[in-house]
Protein backbone atom coordinates (compact mmCIF):
# COMPACT_ATOMS: atom_id res chain seq x y z
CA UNK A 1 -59.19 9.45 -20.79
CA UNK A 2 -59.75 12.44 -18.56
CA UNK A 3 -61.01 10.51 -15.65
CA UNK A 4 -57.45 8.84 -16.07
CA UNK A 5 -55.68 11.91 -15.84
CA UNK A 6 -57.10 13.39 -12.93
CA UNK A 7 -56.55 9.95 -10.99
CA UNK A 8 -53.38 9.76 -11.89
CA UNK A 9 -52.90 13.75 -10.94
CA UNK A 10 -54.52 12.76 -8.10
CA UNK A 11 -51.92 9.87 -7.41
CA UNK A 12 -48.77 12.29 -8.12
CA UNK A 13 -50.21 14.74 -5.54
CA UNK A 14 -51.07 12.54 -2.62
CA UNK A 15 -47.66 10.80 -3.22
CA UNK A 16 -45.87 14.28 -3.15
CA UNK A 17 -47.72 15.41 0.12
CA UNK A 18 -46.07 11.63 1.32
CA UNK A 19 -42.19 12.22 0.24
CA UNK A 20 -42.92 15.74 1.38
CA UNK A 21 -44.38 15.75 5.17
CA UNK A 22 -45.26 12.57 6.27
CA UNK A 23 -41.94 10.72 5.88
CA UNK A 24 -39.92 13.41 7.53
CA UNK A 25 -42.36 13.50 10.20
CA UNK A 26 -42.21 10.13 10.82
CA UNK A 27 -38.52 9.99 11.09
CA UNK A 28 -38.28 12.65 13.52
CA UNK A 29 -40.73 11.27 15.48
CA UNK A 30 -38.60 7.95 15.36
CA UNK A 31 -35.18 9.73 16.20
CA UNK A 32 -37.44 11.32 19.41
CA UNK A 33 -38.60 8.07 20.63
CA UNK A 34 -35.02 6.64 20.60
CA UNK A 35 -33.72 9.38 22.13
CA UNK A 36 -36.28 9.60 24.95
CA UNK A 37 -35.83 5.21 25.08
CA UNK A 38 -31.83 6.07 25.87
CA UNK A 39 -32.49 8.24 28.71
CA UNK A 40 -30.36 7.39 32.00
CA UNK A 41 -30.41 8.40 35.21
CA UNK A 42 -27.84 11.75 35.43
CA UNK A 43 -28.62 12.94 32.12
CA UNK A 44 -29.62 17.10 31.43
CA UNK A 45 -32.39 17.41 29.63
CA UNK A 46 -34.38 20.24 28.76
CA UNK A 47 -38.64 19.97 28.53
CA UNK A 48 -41.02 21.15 26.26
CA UNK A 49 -42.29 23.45 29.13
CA UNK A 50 -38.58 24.67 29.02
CA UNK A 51 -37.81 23.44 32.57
CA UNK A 52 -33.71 22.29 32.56
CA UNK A 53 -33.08 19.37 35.01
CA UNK A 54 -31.31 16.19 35.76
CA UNK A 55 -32.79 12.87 36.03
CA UNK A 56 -33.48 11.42 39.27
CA UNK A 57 -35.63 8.52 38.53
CA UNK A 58 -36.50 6.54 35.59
CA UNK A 59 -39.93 4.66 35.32
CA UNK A 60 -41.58 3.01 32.45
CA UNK A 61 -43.62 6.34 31.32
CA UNK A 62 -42.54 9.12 33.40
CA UNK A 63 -38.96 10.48 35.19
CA UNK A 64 -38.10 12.65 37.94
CA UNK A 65 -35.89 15.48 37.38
CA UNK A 66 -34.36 17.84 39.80
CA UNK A 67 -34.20 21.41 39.08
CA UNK A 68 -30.60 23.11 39.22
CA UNK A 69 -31.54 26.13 41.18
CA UNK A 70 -32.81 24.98 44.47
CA UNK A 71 -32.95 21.16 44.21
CA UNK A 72 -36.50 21.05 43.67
CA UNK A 73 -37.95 18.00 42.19
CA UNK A 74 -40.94 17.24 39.14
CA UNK A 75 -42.20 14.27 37.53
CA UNK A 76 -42.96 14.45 34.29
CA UNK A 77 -44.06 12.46 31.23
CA UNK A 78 -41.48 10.76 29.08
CA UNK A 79 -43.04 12.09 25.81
CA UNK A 80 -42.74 15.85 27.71
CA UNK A 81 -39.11 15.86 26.89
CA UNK A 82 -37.62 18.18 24.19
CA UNK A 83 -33.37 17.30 24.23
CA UNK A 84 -31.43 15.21 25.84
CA UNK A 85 -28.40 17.71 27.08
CA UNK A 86 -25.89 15.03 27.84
CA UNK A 87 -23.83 13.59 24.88
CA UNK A 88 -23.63 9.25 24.69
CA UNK A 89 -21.08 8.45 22.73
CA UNK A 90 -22.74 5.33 20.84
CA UNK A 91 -21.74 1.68 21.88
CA UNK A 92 -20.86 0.93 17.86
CA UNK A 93 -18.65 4.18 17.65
CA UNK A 94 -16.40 3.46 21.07
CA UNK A 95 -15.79 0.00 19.92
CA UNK A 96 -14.89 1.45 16.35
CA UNK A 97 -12.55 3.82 18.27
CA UNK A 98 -10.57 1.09 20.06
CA UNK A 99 -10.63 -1.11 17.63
CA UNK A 100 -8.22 1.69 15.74
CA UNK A 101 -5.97 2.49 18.45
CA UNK A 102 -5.77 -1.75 18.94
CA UNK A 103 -4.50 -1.48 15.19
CA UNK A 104 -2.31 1.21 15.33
């Protein structure tokens, strides 16, 4: 009976640790993906280096930016980006919006 109880102690604890850091983790690493996958070409964005720039270029795993300040230009990786500083309003939500004003 004991070696029960600590396996299912066991169980409860690793499925904690799951709910806990591993599932949130995961999502926010899913949200970053998509947000890096909807990058376009004029977009701010601010890197984990803390460089601010717009995007010149787009390739399959790197970008170009240019710097504000004197026009300067970096590549950089895709997965080196921390926010993307210009808002998208979402496809779904603009045809939800005139879809309302069709209605009304």
């Amino acid at each position: 009976m004991e070696k029960y109880g600590i396996l299912l102690y066991l169980v409860v604890i690793i499925g904690v640790m799951y709910f806990v850091m591993i599932r949130p983790q995961k999502k926010k690493q899913k949200e970053e993906q998509k947000m890096r996958d909807s990058l376009q070409v004029g977009d701010e964005l601010l890197t984990i280096g803390g460089i601010y720039g717009r995007i010149v270029s787009i390739k399959e795993d790197s970008l170009i930016i240019e710097s504000s300040a004197d026009h300067s230009k970096i590549k950089i990786a895709k997965w080196a980006i921390s926010q993307n500083l210009t808002v998208h309003e979402d496809v779904a939500d603009v045809k939800t919006k005139a879809k309302k004003k069709d209605e009304e």
